[in-house]
C-alpha atoms as a PDB file:
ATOM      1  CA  UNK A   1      44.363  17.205  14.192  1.00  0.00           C
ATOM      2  CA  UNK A   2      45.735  19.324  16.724  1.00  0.00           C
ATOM      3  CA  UNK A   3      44.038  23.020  17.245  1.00  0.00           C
ATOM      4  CA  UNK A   4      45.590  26.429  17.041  1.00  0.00           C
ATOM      5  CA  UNK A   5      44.473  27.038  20.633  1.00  0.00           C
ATOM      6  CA  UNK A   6      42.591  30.394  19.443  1.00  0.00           C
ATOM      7  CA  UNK A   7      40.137  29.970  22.677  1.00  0.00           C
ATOM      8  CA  UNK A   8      37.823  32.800  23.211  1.00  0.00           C
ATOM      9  CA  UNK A   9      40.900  35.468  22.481  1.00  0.00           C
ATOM     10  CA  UNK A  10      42.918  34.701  18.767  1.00  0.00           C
ATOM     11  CA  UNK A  11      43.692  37.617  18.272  1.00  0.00           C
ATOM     12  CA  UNK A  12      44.061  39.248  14.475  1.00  0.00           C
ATOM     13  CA  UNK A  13      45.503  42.800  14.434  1.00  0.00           C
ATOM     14  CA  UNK A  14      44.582  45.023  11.994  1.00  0.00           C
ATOM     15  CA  UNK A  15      46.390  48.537  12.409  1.00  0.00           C
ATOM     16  CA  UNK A  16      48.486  51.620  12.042  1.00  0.00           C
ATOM     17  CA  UNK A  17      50.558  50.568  15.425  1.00  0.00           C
ATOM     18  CA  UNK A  18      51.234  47.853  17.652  1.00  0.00           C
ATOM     19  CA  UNK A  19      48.453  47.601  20.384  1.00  0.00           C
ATOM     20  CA  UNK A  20      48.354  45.289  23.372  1.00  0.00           C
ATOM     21  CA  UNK A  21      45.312  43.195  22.752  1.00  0.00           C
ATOM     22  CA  UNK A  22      42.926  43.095  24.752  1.00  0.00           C
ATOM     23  CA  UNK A  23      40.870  40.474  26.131  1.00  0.00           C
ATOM     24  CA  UNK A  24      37.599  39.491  25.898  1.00  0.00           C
ATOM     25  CA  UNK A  25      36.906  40.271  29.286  1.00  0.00           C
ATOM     26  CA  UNK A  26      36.482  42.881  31.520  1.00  0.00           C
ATOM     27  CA  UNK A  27      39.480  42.859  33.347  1.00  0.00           C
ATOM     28  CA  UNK A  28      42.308  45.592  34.334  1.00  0.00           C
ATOM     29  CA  UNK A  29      45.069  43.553  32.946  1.00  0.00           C
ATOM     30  CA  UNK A  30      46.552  44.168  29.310  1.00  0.00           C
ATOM     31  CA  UNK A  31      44.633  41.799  27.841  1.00  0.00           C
ATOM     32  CA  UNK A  32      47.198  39.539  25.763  1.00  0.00           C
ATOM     33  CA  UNK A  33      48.435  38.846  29.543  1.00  0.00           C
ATOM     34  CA  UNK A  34      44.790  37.791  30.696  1.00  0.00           C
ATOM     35  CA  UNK A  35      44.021  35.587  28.099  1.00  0.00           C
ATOM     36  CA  UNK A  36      47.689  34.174  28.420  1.00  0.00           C
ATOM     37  CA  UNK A  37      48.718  35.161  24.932  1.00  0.00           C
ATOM     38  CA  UNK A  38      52.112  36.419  24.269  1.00  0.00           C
ATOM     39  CA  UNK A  39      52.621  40.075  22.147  1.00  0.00           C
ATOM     40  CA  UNK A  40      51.973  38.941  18.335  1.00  0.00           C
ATOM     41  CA  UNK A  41      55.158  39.016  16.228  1.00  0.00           C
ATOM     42  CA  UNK A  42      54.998  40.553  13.153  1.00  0.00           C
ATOM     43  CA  UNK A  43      53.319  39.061  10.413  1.00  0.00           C
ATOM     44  CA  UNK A  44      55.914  39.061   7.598  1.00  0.00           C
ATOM     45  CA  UNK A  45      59.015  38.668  10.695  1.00  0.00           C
ATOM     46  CA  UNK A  46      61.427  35.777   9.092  1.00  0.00           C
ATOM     47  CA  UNK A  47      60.743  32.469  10.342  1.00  0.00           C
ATOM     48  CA  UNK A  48      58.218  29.804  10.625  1.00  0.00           C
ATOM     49  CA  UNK A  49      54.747  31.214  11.185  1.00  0.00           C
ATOM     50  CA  UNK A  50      52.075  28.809  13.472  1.00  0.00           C
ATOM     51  CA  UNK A  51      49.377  31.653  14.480  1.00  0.00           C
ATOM     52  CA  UNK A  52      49.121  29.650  17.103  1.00  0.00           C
ATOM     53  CA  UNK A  53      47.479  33.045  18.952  1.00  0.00           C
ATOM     54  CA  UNK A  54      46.579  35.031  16.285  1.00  0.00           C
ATOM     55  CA  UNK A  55      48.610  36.864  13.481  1.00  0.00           C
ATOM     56  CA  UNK A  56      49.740  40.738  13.893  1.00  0.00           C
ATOM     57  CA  UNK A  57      49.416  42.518  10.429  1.00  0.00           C
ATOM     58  CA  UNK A  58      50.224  46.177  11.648  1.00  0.00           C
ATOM     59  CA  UNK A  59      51.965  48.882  10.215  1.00  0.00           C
ATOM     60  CA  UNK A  60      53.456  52.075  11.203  1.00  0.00           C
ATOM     61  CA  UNK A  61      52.088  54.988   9.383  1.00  0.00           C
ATOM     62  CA  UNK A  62      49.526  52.442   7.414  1.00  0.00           C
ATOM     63  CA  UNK A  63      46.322  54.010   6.222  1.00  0.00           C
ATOM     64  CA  UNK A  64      42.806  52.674   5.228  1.00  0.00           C
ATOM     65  CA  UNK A  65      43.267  54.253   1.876  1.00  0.00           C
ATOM     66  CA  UNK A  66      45.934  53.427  -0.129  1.00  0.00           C
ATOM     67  CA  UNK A  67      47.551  56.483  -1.038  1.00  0.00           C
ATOM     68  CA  UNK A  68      47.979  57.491   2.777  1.00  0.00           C
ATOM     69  CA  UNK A  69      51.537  57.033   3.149  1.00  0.00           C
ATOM     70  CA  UNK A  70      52.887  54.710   0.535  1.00  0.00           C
ATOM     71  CA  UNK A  71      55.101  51.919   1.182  1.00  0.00           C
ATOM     72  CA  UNK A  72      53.719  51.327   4.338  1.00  0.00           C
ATOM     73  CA  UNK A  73      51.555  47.646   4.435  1.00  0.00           C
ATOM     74  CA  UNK A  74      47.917  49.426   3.980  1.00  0.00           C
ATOM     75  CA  UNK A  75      44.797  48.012   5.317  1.00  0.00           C
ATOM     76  CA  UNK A  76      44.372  45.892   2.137  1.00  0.00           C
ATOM     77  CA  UNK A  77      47.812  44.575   1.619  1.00  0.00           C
ATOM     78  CA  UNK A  78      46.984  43.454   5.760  1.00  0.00           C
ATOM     79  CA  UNK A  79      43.536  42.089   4.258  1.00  0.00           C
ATOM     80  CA  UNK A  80      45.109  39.991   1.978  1.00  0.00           C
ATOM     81  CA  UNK A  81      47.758  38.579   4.443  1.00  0.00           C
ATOM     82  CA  UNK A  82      44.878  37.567   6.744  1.00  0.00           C
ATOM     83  CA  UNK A  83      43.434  36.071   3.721  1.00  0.00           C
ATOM     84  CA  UNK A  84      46.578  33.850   3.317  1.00  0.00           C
ATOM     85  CA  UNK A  85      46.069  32.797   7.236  1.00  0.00           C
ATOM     86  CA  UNK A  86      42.963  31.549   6.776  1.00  0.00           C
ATOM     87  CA  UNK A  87      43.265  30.074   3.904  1.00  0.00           C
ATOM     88  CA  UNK A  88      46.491  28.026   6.366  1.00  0.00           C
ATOM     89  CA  UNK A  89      44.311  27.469   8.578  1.00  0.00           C
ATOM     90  CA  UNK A  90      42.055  25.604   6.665  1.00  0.00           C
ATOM     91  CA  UNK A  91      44.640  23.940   5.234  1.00  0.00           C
ATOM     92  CA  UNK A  92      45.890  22.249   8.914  1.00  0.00           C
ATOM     93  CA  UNK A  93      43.016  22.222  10.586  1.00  0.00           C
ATOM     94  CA  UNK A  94      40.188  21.553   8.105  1.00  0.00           C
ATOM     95  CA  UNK A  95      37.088  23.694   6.433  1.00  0.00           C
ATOM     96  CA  UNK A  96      35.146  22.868  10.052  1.00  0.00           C
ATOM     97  CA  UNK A  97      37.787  23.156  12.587  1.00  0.00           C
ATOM     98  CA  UNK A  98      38.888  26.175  10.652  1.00  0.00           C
ATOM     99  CA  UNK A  99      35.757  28.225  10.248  1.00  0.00           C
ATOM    100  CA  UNK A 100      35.254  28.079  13.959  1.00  0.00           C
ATOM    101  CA  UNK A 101      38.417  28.989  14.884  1.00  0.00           C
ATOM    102  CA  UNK A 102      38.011  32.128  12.802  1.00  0.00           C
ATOM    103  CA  UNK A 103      34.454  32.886  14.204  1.00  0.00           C
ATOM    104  CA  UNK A 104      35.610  32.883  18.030  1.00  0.00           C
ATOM    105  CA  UNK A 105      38.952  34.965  17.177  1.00  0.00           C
ATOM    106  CA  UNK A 106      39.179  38.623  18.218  1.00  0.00           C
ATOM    107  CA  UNK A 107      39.860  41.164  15.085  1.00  0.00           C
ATOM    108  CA  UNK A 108      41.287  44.242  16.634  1.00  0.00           C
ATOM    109  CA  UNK A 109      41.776  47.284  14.570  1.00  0.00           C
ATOM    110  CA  UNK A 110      43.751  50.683  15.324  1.00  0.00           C
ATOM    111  CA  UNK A 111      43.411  52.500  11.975  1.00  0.00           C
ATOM    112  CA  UNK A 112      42.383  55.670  10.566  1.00  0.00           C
ATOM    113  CA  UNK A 113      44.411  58.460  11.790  1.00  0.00           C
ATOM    114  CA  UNK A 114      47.154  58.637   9.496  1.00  0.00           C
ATOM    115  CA  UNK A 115      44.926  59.467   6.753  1.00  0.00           C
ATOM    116  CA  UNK A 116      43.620  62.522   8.460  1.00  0.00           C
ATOM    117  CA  UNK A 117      47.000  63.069   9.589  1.00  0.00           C
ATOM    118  CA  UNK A 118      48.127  63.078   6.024  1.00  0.00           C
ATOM    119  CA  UNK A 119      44.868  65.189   4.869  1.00  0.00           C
ATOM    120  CA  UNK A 120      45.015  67.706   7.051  1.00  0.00           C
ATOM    121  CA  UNK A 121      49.436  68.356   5.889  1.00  0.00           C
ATOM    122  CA  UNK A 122      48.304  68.326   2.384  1.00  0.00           C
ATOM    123  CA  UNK A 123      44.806  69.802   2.601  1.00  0.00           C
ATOM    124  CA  UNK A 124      45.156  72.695   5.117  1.00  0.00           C
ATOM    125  CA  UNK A 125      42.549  74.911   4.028  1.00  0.00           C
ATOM    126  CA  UNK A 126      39.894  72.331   2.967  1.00  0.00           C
ATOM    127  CA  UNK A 127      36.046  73.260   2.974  1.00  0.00           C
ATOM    128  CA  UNK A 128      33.758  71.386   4.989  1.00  0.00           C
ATOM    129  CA  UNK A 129      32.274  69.567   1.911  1.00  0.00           C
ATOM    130  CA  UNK A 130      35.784  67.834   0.904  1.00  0.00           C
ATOM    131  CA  UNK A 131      36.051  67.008   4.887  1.00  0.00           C
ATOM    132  CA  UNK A 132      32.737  65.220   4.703  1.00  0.00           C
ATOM    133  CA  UNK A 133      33.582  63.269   1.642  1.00  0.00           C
ATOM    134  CA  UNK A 134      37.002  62.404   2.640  1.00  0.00           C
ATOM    135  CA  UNK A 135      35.568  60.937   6.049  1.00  0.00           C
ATOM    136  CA  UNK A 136      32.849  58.894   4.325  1.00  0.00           C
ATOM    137  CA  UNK A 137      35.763  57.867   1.647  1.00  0.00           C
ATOM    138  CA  UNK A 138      37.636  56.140   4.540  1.00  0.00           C
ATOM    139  CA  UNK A 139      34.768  55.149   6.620  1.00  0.00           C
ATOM    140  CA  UNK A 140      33.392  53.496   3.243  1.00  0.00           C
ATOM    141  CA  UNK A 141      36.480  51.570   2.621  1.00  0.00           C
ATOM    142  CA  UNK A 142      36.860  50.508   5.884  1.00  0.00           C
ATOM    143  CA  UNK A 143      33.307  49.195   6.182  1.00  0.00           C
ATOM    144  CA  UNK A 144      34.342  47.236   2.625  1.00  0.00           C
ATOM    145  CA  UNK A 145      37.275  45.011   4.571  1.00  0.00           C
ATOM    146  CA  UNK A 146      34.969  44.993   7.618  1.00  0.00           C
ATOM    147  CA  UNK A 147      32.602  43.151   5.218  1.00  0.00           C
ATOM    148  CA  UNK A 148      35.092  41.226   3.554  1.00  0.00           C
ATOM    149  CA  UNK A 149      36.570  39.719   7.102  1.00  0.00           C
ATOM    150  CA  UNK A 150      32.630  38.430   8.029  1.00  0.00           C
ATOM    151  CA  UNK A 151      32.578  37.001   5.015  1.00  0.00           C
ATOM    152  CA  UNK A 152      35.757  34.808   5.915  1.00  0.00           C
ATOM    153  CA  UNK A 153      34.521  33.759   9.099  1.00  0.00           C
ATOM    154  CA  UNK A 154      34.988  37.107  11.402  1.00  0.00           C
ATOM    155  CA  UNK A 155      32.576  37.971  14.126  1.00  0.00           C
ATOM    156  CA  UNK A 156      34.153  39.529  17.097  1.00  0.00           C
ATOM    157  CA  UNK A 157      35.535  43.137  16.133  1.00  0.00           C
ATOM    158  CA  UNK A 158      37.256  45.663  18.460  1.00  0.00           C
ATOM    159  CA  UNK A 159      37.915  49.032  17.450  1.00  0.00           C
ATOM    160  CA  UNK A 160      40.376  51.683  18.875  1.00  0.00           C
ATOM    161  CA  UNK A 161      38.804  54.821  17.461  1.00  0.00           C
ATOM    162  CA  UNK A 162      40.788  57.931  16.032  1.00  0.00           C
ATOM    163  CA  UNK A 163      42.057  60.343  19.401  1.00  0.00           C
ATOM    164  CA  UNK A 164      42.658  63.323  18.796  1.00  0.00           C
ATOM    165  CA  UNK A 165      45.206  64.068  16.070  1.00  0.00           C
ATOM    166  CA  UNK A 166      45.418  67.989  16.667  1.00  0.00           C
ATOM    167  CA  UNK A 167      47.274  66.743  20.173  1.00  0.00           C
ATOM    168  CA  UNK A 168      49.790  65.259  18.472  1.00  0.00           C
ATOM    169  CA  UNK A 169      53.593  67.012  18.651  1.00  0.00           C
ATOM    170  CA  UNK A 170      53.929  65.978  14.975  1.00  0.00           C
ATOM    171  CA  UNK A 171      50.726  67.671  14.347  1.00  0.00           C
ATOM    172  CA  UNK A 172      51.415  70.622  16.286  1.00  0.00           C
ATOM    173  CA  UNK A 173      54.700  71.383  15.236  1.00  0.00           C
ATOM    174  CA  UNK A 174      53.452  72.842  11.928  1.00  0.00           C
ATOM    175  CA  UNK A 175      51.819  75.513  13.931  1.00  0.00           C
ATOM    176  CA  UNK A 176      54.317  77.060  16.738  1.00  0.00           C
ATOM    177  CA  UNK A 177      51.345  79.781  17.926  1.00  0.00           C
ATOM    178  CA  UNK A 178      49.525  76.685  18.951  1.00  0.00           C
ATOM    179  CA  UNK A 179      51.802  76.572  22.462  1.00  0.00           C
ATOM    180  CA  UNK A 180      49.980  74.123  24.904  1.00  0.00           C
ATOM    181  CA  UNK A 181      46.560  74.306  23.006  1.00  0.00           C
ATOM    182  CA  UNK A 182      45.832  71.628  20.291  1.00  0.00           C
ATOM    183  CA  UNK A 183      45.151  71.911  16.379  1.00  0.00           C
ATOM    184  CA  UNK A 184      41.474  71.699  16.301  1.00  0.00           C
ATOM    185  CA  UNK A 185      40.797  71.065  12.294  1.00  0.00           C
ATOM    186  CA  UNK A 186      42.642  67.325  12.446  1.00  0.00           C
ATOM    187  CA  UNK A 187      41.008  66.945  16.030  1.00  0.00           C
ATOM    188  CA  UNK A 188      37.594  67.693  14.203  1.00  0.00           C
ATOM    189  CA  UNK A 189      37.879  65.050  11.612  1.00  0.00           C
ATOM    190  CA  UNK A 190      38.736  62.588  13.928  1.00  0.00           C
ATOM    191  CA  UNK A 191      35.321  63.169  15.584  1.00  0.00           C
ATOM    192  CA  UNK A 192      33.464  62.971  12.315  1.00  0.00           C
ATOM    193  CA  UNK A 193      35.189  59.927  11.885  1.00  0.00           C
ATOM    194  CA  UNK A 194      34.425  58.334  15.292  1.00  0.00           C
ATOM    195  CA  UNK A 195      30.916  59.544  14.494  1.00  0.00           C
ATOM    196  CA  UNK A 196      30.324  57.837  11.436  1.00  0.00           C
ATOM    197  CA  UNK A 197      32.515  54.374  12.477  1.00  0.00           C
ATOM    198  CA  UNK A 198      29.937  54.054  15.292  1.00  0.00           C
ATOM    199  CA  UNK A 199      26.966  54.073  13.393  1.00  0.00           C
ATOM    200  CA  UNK A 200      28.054  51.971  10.476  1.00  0.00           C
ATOM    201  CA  UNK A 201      29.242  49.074  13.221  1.00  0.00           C
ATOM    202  CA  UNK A 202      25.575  49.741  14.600  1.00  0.00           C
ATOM    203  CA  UNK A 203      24.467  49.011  11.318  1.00  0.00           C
ATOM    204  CA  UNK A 204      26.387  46.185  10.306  1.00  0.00           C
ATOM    205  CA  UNK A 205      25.135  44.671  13.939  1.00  0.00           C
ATOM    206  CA  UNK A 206      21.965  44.604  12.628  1.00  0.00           C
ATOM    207  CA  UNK A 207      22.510  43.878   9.143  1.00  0.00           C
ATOM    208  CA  UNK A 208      24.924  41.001   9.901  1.00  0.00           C
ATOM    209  CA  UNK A 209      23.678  37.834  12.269  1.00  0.00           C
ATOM    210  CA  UNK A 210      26.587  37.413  14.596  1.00  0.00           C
ATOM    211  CA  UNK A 211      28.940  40.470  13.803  1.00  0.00           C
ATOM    212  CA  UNK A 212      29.423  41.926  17.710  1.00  0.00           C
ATOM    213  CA  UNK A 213      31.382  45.026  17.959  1.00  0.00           C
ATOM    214  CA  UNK A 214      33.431  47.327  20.571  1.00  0.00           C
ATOM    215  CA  UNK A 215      34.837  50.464  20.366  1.00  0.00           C
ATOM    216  CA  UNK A 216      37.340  51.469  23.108  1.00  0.00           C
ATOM    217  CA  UNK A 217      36.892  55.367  22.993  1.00  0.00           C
ATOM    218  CA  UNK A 218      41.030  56.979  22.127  1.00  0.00           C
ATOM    219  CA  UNK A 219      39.720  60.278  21.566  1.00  0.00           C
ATOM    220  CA  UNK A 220      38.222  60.645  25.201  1.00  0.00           C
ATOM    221  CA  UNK A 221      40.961  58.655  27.030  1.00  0.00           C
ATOM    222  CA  UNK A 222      44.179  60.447  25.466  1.00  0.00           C
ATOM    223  CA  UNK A 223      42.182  63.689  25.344  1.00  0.00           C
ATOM    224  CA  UNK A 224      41.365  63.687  29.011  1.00  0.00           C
ATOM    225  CA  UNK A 225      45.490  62.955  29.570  1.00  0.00           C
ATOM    226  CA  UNK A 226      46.566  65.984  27.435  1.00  0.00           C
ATOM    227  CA  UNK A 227      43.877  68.192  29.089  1.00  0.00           C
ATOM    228  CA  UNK A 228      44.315  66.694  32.952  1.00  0.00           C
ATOM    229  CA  UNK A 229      48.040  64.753  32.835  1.00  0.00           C
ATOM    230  CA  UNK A 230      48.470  65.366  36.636  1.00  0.00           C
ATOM    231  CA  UNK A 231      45.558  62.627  37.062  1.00  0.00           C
ATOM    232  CA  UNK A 232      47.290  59.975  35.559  1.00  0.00           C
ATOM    233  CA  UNK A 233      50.612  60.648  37.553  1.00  0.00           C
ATOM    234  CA  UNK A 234      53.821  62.153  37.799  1.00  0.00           C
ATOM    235  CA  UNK A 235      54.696  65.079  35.725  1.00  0.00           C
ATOM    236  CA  UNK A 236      58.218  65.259  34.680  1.00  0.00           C
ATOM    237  CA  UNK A 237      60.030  68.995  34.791  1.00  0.00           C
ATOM    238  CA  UNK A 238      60.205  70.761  31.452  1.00  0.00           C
ATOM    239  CA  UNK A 239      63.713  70.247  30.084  1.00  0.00           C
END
């Protein structure tokens, strides 16, 4: 029976927005281009699916929770569609052939900031305490499909972490007196959040015999281009 030709690099995207997936090495290409993978469709695009280099379940404006942003596909609506890959998988390839496949497959996730995004519009003058427990609400559901995807076979996870949301025009826009500074309270949960998604991969590395993590660190690289753009290149004249 023919293989899916996952390699080292089937990809699985879990996420808020379309990423270029990277590889699993080292390298300064975009990754999908290094591993000689083409940019993942959609999942749910019309047509005849193969996954022939991994399935893209992303969603613009998707949350981890499930009230961030309804009627966007949330992380456990994309949960359940990876759940229907490999349960296709298994079904052309075999239980063996299958299960390996799904071990050597890259799971790359991009998720997190809309619900701090949508906490911070709706919660503008929230104590510390409901910050806290918010954070460790979304960090506890995402370590819940983390857990879930090992169980099906997952071992290789990649993680975007949350930048910083207080940058963001959309985010800024509800305060004018901001001018070039950022919004630091949705900037500040995103750290807690990168905090605590850190040491619960840690822990699940330990915890979990195979589960290998990285964590590409957003918050530094698009901070470091809001707060230094000149570095990175041109800068355009102010219509």
């Amino acid at each position: 029976m023919a293989s899916l030709r996952f390699l080292c690099c089937g990809i699985l995207l879990f996420a808020s927005i379309l990423l270029n997936p990277i590889s699993c090495h080292a390298q300064s290409k975009p990754g999908a281009q290094f591993a000689n993978l083409p940019i993942l469709a959609p999942y749910l695009q019309p047509g005849a699916h193969q996954f022939t280099d991994g399935a893209n379940f992303a969603s613009a404006g998707a949350g981890v929770l499930d009230e961030t942003h309804p009627g966007t596909i949330r992380l456990r609506l994309q949960l359940s569609y990876f759940k229907d890959v490999a349960k296709s998988l298994k079904q052309k390839l075999g239980e063996a052939e299958a299960n390996r496949e799904l071990r050597n497959a890259v799971y790359l996730f991009s998720i997190g900031g809309n619900d701090y995004f949508s906490f911070s519009q709706t919660n503008p003058r929230a104590s510390q305490s409901s910050k806290g427990q918010y954070v460790k609400t979304v960090i506890g559901n995402l370590t819940s499909v983390l857990k879930e995807i090992y169980n099906i076979g997952g071992r290789k996870i990649a993680f975007q972490n949350a930048g910083p949301l207080g940058c963001l025009p959309g985010m800024k826009s509800f305060d004018p007196t901001l001018g070039s500074a950022c919004s630091e309270e949705p900037s500040s949960l995103a750290r807690l959040h990168n905090r605590y998604l850190a040491v619960v991969l840690k822990k699940l590395s330990t915890q979990f015999p195979g589960f290998k993590y990285a964590i590409f660190d957003y918050y530094s690289a698009l901070g470091d281009r809001v707060a230094n753009p000149s570095k990175y290149g041109k800068l355009w004249p102010q219509l």
